[in-house]
Protein backbone atom coordinates (compact mmCIF):
# COMPACT_ATOMS: atom_id res chain seq x y z
CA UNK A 1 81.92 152.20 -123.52
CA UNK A 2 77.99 152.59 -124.48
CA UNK A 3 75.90 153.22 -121.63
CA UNK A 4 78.50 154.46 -119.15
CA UNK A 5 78.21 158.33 -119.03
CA UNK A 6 80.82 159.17 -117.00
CA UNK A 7 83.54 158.22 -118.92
CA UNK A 8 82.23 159.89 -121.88
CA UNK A 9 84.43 162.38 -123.30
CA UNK A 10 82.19 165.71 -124.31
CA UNK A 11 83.31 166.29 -128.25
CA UNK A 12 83.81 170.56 -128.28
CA UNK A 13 87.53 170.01 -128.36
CA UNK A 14 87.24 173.06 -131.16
CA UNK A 15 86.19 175.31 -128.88
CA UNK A 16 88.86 175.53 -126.25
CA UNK A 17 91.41 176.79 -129.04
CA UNK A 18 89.66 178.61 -131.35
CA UNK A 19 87.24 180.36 -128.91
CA UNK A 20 90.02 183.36 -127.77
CA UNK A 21 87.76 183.59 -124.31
CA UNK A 22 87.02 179.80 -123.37
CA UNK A 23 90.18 179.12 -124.21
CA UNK A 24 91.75 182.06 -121.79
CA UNK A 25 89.38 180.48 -118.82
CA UNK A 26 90.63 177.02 -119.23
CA UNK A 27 94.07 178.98 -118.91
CA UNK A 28 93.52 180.76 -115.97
CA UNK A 29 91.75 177.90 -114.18
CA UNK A 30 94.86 175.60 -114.98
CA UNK A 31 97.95 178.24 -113.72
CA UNK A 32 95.23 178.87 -110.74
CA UNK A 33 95.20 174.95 -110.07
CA UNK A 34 99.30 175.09 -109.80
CA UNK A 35 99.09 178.11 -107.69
CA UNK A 36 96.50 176.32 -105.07
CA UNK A 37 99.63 174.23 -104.11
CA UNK A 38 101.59 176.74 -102.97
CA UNK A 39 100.87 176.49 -99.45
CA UNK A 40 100.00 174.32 -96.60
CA UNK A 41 98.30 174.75 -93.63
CA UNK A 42 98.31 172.94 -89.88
CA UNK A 43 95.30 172.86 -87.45
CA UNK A 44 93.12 175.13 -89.93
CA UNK A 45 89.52 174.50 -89.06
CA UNK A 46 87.18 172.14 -91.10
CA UNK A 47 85.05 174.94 -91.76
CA UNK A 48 87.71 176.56 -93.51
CA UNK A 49 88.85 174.47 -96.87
CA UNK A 50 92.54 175.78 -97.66
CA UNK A 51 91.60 175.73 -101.10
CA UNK A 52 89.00 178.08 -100.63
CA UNK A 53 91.12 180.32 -98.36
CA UNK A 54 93.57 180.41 -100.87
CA UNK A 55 91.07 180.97 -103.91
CA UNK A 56 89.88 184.18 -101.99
CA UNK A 57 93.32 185.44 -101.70
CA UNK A 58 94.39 184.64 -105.04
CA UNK A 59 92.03 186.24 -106.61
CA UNK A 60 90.57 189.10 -104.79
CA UNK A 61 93.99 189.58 -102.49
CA UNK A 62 91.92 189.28 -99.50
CA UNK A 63 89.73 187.72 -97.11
CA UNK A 64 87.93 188.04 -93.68
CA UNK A 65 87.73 185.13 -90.79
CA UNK A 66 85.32 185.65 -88.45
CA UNK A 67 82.61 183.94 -85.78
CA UNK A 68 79.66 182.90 -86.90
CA UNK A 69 77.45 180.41 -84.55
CA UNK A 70 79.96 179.75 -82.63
CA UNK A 71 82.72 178.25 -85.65
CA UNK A 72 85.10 180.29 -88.21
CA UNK A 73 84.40 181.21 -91.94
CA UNK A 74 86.14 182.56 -94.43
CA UNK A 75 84.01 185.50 -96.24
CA UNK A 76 85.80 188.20 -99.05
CA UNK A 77 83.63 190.97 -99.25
CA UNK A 78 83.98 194.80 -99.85
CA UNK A 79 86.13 197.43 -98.30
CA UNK A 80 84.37 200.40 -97.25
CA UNK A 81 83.89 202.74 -94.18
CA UNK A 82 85.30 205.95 -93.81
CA UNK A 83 88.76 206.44 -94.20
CA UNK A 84 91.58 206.66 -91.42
CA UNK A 85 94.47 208.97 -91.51
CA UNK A 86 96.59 207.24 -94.01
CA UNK A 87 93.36 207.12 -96.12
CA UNK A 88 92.33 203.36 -95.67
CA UNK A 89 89.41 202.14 -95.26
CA UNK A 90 88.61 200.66 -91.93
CA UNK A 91 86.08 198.29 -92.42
CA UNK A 92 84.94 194.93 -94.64
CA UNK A 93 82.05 194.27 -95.25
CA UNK A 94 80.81 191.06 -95.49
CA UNK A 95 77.06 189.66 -96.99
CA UNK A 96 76.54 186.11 -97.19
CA UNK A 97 72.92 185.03 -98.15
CA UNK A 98 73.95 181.33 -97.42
CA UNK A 99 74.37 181.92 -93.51
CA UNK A 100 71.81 182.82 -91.48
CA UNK A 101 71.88 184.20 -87.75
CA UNK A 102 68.37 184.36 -85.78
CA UNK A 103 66.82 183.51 -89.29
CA UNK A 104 68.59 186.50 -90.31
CA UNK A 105 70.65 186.84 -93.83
CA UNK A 106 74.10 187.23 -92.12
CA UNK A 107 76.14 190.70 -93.06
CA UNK A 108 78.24 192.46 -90.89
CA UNK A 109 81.42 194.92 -91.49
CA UNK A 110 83.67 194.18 -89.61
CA UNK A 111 87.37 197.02 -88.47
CA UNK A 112 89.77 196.16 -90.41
CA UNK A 113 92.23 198.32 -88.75
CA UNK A 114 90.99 198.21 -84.58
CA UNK A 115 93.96 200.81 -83.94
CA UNK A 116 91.70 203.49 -86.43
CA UNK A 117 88.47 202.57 -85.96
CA UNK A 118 85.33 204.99 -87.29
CA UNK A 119 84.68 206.26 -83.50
CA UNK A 120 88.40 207.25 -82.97
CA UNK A 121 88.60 209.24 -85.87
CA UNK A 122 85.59 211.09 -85.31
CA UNK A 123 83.64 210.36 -88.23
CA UNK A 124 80.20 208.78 -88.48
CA UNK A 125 79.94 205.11 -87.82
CA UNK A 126 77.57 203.09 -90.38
CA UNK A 127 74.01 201.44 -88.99
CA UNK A 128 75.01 198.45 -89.89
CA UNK A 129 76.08 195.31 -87.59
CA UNK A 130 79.69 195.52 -86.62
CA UNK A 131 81.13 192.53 -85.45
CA UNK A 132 85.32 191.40 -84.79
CA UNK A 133 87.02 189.68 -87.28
CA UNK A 134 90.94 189.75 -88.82
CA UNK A 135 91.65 190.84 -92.19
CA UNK A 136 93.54 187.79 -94.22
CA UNK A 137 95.99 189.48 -96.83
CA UNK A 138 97.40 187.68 -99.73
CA UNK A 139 100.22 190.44 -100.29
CA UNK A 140 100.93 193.80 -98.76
CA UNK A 141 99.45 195.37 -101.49
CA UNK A 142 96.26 193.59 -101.04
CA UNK A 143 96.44 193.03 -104.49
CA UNK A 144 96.28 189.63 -105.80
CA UNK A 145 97.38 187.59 -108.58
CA UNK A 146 94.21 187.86 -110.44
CA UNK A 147 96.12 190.44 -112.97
CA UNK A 148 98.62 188.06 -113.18
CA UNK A 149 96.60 185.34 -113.98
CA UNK A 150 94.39 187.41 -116.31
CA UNK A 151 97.47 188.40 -118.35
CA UNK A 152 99.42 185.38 -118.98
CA UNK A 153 96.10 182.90 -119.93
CA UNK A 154 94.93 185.98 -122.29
CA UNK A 155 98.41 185.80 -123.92
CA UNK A 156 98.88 182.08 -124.15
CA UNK A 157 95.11 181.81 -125.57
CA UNK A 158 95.99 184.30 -128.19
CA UNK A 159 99.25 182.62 -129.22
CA UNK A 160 97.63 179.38 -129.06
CA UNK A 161 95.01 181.00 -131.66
CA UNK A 162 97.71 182.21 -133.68
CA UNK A 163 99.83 178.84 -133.46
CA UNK A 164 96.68 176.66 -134.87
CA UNK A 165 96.29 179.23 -137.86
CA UNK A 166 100.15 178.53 -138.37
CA UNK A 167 99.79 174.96 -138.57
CA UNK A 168 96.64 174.52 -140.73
CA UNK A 169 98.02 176.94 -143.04
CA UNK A 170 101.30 174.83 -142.88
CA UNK A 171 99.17 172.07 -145.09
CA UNK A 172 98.79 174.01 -148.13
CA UNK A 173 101.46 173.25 -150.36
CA UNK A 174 100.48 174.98 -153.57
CA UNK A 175 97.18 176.96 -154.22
CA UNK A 176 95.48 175.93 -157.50
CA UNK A 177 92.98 178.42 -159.00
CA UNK A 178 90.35 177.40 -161.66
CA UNK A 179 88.62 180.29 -164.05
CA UNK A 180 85.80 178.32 -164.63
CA UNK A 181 82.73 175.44 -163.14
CA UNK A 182 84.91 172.23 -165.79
CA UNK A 183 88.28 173.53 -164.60
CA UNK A 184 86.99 173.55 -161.06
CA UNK A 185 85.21 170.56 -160.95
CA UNK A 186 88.44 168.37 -162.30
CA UNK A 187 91.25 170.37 -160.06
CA UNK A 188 89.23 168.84 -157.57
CA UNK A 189 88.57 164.96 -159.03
CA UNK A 190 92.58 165.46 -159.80
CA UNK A 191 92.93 166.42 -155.58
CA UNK A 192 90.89 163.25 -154.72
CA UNK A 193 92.84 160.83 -156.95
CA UNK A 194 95.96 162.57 -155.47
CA UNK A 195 94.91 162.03 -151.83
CA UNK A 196 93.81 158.44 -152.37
CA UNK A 197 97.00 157.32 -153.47
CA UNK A 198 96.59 157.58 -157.37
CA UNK A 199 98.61 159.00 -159.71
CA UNK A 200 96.61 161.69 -161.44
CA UNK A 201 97.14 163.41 -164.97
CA UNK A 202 95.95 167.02 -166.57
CA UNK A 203 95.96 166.35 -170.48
CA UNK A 204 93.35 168.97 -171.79
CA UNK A 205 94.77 171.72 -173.30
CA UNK A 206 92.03 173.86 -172.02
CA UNK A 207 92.30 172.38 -168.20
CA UNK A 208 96.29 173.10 -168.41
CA UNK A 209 95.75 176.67 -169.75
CA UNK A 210 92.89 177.44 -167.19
CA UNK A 211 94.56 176.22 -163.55
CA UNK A 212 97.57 177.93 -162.25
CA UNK A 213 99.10 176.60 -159.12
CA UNK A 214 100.77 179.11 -157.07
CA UNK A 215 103.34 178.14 -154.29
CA UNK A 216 102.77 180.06 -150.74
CA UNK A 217 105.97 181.38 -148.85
CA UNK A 218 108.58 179.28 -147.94
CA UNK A 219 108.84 180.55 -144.47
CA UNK A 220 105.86 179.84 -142.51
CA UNK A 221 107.98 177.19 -140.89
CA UNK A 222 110.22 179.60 -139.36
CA UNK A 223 106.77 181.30 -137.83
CA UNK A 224 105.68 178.51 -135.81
CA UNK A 225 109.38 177.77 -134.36
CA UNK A 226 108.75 181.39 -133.06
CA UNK A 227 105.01 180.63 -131.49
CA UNK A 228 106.52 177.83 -130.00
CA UNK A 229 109.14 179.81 -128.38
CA UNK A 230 106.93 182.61 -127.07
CA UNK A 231 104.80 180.13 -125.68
CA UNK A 232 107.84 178.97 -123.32
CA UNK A 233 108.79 182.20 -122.95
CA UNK A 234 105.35 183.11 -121.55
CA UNK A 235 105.03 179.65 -119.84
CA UNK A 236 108.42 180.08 -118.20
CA UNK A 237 108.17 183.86 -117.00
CA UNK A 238 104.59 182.89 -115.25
CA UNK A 239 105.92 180.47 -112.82
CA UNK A 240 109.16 182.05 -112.53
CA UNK A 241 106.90 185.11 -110.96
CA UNK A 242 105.17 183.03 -108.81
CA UNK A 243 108.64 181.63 -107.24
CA UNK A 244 109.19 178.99 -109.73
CA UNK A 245 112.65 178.30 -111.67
CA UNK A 246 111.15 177.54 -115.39
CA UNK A 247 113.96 178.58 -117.44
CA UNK A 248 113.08 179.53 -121.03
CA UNK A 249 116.06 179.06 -123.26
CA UNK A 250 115.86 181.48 -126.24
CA UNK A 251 119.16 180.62 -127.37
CA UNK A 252 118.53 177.08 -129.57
CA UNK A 253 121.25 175.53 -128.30
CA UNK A 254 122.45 174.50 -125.18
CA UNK A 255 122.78 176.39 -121.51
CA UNK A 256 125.48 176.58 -118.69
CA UNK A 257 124.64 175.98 -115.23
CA UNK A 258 125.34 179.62 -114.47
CA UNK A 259 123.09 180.86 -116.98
CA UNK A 260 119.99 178.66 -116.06
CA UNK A 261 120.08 180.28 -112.14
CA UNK A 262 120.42 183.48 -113.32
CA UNK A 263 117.04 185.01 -112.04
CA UNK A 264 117.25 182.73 -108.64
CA UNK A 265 116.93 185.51 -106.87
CA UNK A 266 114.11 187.56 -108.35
CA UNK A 267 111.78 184.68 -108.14
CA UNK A 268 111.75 184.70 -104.66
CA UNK A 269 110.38 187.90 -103.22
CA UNK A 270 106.79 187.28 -104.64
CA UNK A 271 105.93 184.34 -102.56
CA UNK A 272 108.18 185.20 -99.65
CA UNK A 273 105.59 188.15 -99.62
CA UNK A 274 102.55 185.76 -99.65
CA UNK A 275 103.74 183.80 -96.96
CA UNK A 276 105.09 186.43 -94.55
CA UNK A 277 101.10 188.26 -94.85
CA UNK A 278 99.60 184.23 -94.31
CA UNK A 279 101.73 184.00 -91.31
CA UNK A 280 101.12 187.34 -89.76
CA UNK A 281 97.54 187.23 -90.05
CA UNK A 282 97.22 184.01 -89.04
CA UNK A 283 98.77 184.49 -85.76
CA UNK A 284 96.25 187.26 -85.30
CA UNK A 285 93.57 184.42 -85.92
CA UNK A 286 94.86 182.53 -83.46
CA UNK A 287 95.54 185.21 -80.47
CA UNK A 288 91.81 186.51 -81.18
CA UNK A 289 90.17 182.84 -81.19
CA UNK A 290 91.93 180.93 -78.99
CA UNK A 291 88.95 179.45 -77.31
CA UNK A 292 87.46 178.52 -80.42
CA UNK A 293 90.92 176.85 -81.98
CA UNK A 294 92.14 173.80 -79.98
CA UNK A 295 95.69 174.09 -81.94
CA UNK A 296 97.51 177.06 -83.37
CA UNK A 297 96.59 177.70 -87.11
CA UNK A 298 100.16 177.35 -89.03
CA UNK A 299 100.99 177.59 -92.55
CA UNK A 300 104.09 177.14 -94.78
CA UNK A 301 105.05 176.39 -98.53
CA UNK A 302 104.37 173.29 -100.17
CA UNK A 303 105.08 170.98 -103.19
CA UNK A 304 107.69 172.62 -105.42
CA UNK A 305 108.11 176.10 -103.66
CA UNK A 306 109.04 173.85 -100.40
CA UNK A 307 111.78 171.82 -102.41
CA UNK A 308 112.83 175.42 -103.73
CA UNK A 309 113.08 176.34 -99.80
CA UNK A 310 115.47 172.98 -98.76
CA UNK A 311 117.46 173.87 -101.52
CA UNK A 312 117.81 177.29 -99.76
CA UNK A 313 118.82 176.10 -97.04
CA UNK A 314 121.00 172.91 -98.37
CA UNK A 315 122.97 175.86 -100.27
CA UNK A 316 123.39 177.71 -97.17
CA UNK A 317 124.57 174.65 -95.80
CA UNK A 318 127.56 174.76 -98.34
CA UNK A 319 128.33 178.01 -98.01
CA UNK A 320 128.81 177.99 -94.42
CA UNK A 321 131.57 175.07 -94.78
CA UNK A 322 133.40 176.38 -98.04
CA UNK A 323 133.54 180.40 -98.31
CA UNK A 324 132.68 181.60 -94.64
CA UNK A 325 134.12 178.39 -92.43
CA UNK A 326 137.59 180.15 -92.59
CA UNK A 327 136.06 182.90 -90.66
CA UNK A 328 134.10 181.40 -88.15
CA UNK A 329 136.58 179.46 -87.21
CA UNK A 330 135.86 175.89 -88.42
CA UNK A 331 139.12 174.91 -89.74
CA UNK A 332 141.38 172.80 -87.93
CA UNK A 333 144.05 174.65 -88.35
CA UNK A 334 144.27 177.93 -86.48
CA UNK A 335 146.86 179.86 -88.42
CA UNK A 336 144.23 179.67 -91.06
CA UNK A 337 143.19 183.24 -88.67
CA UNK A 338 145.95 184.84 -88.63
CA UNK A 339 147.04 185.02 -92.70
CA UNK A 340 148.44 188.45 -91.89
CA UNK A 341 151.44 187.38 -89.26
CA UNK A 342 155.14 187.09 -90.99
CA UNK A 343 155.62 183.56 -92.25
CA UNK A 344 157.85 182.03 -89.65
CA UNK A 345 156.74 183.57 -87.01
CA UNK A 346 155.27 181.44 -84.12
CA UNK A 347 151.22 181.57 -83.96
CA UNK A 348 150.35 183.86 -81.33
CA UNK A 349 147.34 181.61 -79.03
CA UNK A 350 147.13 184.39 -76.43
CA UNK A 351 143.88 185.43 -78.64
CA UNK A 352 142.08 182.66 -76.55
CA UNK A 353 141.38 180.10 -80.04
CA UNK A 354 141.94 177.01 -79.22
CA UNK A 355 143.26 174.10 -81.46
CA UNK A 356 140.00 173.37 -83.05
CA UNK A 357 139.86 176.80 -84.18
CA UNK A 358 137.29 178.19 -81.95
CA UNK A 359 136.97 180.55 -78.75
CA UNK A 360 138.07 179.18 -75.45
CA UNK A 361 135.17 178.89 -73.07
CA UNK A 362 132.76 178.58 -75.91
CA UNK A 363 130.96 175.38 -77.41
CA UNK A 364 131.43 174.91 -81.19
CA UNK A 365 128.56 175.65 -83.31
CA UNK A 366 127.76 172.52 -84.82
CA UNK A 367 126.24 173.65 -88.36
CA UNK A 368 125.81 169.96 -89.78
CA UNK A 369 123.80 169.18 -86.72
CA UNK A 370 121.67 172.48 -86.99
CA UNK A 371 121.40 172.59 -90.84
CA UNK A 372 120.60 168.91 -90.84
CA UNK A 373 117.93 168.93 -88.48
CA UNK A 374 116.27 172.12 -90.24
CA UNK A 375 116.29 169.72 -93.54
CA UNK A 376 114.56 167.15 -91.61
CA UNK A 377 112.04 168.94 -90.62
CA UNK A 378 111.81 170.20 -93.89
CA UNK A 379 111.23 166.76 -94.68
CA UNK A 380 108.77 165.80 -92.76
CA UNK A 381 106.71 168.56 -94.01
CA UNK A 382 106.59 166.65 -97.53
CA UNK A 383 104.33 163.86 -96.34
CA UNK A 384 100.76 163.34 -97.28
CA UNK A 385 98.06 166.28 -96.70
CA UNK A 386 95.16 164.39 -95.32
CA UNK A 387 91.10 165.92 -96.18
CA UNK A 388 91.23 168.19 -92.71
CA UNK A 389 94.52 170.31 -93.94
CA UNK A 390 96.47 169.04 -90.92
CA UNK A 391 99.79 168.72 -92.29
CA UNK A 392 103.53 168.90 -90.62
CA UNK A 393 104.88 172.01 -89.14
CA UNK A 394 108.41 172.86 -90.91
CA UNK A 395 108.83 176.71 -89.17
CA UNK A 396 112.47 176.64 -89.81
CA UNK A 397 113.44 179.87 -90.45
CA UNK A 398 114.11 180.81 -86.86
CA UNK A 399 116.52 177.74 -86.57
CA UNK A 400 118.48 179.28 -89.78
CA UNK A 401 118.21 183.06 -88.10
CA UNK A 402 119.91 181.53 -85.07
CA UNK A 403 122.21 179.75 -86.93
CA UNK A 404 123.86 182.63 -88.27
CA UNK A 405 123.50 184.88 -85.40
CA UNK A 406 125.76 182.65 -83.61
CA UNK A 407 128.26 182.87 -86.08
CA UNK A 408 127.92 186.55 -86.32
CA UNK A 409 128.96 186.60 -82.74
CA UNK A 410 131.47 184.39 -82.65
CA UNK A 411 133.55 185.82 -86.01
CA UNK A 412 132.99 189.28 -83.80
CA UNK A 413 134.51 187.85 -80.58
CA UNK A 414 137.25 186.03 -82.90
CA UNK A 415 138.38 189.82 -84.80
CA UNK A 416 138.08 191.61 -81.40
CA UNK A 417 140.90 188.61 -80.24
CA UNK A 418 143.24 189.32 -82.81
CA UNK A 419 143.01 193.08 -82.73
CA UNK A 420 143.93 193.21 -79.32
CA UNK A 421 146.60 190.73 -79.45
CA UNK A 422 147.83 192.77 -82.49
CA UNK A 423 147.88 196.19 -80.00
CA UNK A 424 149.67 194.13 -77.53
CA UNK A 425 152.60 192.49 -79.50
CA UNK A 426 153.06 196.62 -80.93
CA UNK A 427 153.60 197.12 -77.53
CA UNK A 428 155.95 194.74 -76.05
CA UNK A 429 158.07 195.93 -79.64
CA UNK A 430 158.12 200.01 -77.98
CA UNK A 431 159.06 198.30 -74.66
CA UNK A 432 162.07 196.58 -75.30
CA UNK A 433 165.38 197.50 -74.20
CA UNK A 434 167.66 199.37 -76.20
CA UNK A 435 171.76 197.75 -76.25
């Protein structure tokens, strides 16, 4: 491959594992690669890369969109300005040397809050240029993940440090120790025999005196079976905090399902944060441009954390036909309702159910049909991101939200049935006749 330069492979693979801080950026840039699929985003303006959006956010926890010439940019800046009455600041400002406005440098600081503005308050206002704009928040805490980041490449550099001191030391065998320049000088012609293949042999009585070979400990072995481990461990608690099931197994042997989804649920809340921030902004984007946005900006997961999000919803799928159908009335059998009446007893209808287990004058809710569509659309959303971010809009949570409201109601309307059926049978019981 002489002569082609590109595919040339630069030889300082030392470096990335035995320098503790090159090897922690290579780290952090790799997780932050992962991380820069986490969402995807519809209609967002060419002069807005997601990837750049999302590198802002990431690692500085937020961002400003504003005008400039007439099209939108993405800026992250300072926060500054005086404070408002829950002791925020109220403005970001924003310098860009790369921009310029009537051959200007741009820079502007721009409310962050327009509810508690400088002028409301009563404070002084800075000289500077102010100028609209919405405040893009990667978290409520406008926080970040750049401490998260920071922490887990640190750690894995430092273990990978450790791990490659485990394993060269993992070579030496025996220690031999000469007392002298002859005894030296053959341990060594004895070493090079040995590694060539040849059988070597120490007959001076003065060489056999003079070396001693002294064995290292016996465990070092069991060392790097623990690096490895914490590696995992550290590999599998990073994405498991940024929404991603990557169970560690600590135990050496093998795991039950039920022990493997044990932390389902606390992986979630992280990016379910991210993503409820992206959307709320965004729609503040797109109510303060509209003129300058022919479609509404939209965003939603992507890659893994959207398969995480149809499993959601194929699991609420499941549980909506096995624990909770018996409630809402999707059995075909209607006594199925009314487990508390005497066994014999005729099944009292008066409650308005009718044979297929649902409320007279009411259209089932047909949860395959709903539930299936909402995984179709979650489908489409997996196909092909093209270079101008335009990708398919899966907002499906409403769908699911309605889904269950409607079942809400309807178990409501189906208790309310039977309690007053059960009033009205005590009744006829006081009214009867005595002989």
């Amino acid at each position: 491959m002489a002569g082609y330069k590109h595919l040339e492979i630069v030889r300082d693979f030392e470096k990335y594992v035995k320098d503790k801080k090159v090897s922690a950026e290579a780290y952090y840039r790799y997780l932050l690669s992962r991380l820069l699929r986490m969402f995807q985003y519809k209609n967002l303006p060419d002069t807005i890369p997601h990837e750049i959006l999302d590198r802002y956010l990431f690692e500085n926890g937020i961002a400003c969109i504003t005008e400039v010439n007439g099209k939108l940019y993405c800026f992250y800046g300072n926060l500054g300005g005086p404070q408002d009455v829950y002791y925020r600041p109220t403005e970001f400002i924003i310098a860009n040397p790369h921009i310029k406005v009537n051959n200007e440098i741009f820079s502007a600081n721009v409310p962050v809050f327009p509810d508690f503005t400088s002028e409301d308050l009563g404070q002084p206002t800075s000289q500077a240029k102010r100028q609209n704009g919405v405040l893009i928040r990667n978290d409520t805490e406008w926080f970040g993940l750049h401490p998260l980041l920071s922490r887990y490449a640190y750690l894995m550099a430092e273990n990978t440090l450790t791990l490659r001191t485990a394993d060269v030391m993992l070579r030496v065998l025996a220690l031999i120790s000469a007392k002298t320049d002859d005894e030296l000088s053959s341990a060594k012609e004895y070493l090079k025999s040995i590694e060539k293949g040849e059988l070597g042999v120490i007959g001076e009585s003065l060489m056999f005196e003079g070396i001693n070979l002294q064995s290292p400990p016996s465990n070092n072995g069991s060392y790097l079976t623990q690096f490895i481990e914490y590696q995992q461990y550290l590999k599998g608690s990073f994405f498991n905090e940024v929404g991603l099931s990557a169970n560690y197994n600590m135990k050496r042997e093998a795991i039950g399902t039920g022990e493997s989804t044990l932390d389902s649920d606390s992986i979630l809340p992280l990016c379910d944060n991210m993503l409820k921030c992206r959307k709320e902004d965004l729609a503040k984007v797109n109510e303060q441009y509209s003129d300058l946005l022919p479609e509404p900006i939209e965003v939603d997961f992507s890659s893994s954390w959207l398969t995480n999000k149809i499993e959601t919803l194929e699991s609420l799928k499941e549980a909506l036909h096995s624990n909770m159908s018996p409630s809402f009335g999707f059995g075909n059998n209607p006594s199925e309702l009314n487990s508390g009446d005497d066994v014999g007893q005729p099944i009292n209808n008066e409650s308005g159910l009718g044979q297929d287990g649902t409320i007279m004058g009411q259209n089932p809710i047909d949860v395959d049909a709903k539930v299936g569509d909402v995984a179709d659309d979650a489908d489409d959303a997996e196909e092909t991101v093209n270079e101008e971010s335009k990708v398919n809009d899966i907002s499906v949570d409403e769908e699911v939200t309605d889904i269950l409201e409607e079942l809400v109601d309807q178990q409501e309307g189906v208790e309310s049935n039977e309690h007053g059926d059960t009033e009205g049978s005590s009744e006829d019981k006081t009214d009867i006749p005595e002989d």
